[in-house]
N, C-alpha and C. Protein backbone atom coordinates (compact mmCIF):
# COMPACT_ATOMS: atom_id res chain seq x y z
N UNK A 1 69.55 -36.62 -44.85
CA UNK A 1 68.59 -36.27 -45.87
C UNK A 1 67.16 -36.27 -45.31
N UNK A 2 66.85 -37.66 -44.26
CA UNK A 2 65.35 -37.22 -44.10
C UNK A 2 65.15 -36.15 -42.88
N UNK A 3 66.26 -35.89 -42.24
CA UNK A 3 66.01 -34.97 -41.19
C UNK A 3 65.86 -33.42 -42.03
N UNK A 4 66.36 -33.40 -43.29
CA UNK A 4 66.37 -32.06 -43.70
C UNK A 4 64.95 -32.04 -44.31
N UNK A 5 64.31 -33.28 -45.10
CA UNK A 5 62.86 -33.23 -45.08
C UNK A 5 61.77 -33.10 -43.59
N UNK A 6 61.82 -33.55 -43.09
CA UNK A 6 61.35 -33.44 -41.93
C UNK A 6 61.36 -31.79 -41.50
N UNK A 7 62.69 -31.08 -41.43
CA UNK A 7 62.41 -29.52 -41.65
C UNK A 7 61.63 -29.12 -42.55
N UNK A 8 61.92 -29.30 -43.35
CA UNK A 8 61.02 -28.88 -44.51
C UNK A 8 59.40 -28.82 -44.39
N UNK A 9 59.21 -30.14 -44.11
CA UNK A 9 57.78 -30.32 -43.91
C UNK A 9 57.39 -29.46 -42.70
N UNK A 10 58.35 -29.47 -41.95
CA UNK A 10 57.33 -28.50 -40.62
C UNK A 10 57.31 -27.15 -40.42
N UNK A 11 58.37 -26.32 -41.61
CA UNK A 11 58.98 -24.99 -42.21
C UNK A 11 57.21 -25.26 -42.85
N UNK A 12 56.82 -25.79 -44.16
CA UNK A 12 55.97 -25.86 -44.61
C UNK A 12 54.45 -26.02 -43.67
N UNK A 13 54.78 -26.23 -43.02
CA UNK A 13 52.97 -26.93 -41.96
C UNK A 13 52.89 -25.29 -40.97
N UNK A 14 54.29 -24.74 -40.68
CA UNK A 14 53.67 -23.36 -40.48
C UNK A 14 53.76 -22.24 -40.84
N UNK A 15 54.04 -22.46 -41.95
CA UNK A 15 53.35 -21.60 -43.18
C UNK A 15 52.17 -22.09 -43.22
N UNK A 16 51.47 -22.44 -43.64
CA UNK A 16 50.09 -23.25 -44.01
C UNK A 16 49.49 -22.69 -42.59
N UNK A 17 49.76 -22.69 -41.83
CA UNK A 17 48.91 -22.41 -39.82
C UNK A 17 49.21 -21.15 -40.12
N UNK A 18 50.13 -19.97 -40.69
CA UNK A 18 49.91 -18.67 -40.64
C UNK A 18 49.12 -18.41 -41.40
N UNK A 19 48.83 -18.95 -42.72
CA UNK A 19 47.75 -18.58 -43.46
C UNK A 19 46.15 -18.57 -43.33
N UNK A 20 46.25 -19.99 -42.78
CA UNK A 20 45.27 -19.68 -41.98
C UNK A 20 44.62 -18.85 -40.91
N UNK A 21 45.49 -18.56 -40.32
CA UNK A 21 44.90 -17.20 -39.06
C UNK A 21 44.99 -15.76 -40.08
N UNK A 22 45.82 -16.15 -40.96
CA UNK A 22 45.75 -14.46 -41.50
C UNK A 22 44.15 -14.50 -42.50
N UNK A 23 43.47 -15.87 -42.78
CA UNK A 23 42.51 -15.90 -43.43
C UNK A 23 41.65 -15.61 -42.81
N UNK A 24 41.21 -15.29 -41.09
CA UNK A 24 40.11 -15.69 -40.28
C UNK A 24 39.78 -14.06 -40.58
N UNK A 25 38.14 -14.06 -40.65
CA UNK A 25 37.80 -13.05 -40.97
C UNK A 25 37.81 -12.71 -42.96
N UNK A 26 38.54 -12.70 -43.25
CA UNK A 26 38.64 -12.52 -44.74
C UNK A 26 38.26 -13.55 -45.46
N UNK A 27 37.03 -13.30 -46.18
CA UNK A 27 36.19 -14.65 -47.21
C UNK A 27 37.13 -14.56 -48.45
N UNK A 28 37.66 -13.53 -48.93
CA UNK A 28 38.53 -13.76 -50.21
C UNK A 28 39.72 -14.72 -50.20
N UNK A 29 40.26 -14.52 -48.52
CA UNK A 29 41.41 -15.33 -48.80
C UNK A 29 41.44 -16.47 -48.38
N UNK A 30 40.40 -16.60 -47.31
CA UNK A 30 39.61 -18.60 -47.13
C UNK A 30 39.02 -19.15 -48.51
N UNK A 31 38.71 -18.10 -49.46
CA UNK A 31 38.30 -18.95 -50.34
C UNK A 31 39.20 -19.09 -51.31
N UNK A 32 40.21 -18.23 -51.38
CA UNK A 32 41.74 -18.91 -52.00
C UNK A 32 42.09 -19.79 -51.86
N UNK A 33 42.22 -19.82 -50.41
CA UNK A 33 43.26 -21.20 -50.14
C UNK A 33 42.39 -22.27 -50.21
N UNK A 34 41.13 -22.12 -49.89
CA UNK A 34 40.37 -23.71 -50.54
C UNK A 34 40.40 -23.93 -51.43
N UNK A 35 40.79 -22.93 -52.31
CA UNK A 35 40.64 -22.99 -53.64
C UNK A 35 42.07 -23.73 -54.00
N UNK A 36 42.79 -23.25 -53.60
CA UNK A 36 44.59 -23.66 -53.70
C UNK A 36 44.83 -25.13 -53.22
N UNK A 37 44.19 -25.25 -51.90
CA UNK A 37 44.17 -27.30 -51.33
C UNK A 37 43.19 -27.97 -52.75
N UNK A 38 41.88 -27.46 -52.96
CA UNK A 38 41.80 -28.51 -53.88
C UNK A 38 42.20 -28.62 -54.59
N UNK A 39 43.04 -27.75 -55.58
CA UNK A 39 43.69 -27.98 -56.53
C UNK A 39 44.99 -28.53 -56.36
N UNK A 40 45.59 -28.52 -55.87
CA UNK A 40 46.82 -29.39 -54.96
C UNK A 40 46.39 -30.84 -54.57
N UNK A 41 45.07 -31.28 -54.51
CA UNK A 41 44.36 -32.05 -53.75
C UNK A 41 44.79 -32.61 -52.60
N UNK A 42 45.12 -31.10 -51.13
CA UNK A 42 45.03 -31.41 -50.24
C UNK A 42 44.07 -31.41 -49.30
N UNK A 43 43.63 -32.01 -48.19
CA UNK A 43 42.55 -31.86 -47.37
C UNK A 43 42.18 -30.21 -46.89
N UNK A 44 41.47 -29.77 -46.61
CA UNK A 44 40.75 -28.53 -45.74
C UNK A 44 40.98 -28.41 -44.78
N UNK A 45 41.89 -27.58 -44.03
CA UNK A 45 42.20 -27.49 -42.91
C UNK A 45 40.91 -26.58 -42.21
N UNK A 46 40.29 -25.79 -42.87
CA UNK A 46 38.70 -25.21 -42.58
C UNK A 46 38.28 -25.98 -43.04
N UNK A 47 36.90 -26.12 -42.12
CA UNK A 47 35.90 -26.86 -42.98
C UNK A 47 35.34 -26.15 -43.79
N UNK A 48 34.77 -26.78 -44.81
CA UNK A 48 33.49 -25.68 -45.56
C UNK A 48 32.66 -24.86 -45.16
N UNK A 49 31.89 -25.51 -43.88
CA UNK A 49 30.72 -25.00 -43.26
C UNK A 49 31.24 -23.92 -42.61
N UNK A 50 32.60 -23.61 -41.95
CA UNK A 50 33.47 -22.81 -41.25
C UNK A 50 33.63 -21.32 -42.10
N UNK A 51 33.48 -21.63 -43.39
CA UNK A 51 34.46 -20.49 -44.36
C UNK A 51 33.02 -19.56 -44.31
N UNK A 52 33.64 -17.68 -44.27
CA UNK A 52 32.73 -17.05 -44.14
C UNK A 52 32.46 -17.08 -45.82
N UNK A 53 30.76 -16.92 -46.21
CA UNK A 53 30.34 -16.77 -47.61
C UNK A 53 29.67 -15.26 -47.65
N UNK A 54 29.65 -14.68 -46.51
CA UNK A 54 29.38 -13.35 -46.92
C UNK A 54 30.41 -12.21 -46.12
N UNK A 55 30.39 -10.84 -46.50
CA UNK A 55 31.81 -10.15 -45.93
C UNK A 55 30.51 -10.23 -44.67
N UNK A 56 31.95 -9.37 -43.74
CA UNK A 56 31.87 -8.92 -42.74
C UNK A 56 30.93 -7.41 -42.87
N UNK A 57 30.51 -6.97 -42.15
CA UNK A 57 29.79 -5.95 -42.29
C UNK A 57 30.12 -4.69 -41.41
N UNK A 58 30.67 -4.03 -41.28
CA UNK A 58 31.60 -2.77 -40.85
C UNK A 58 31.02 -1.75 -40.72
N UNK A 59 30.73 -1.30 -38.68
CA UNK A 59 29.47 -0.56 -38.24
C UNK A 59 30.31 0.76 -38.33
């Protein structure tokens, strides 16, 4: 039983690490998922200061 949690949790931890790289660059979806940890009340895997607050600007 705890070895099948133990999958679980680390099935879960990279999910959570893909989301993050698929967030880099995109302020809508860093500010989802901060939005999604605090409400979960899990820690920030970005920091705040990290998350972009304005888009990208596309020459």
């Amino acid at each position: 039983m705890q070895a099948r949690m133990d999958t679980q949790q680390q099935r879960l931890d990279s999910l959570e690490g893909l989301l993050d790289v698929m967030a880099v660059g995109n302020p809508t979806l860093q500010r989802a998922l901060a939005e999604r940890r605090a409400a979960l009340g899990m820690s920030q895997r970005i920091p705040a200061e990290r998350l972009q607050t304005e888009p990208l600007t596309n020459y």
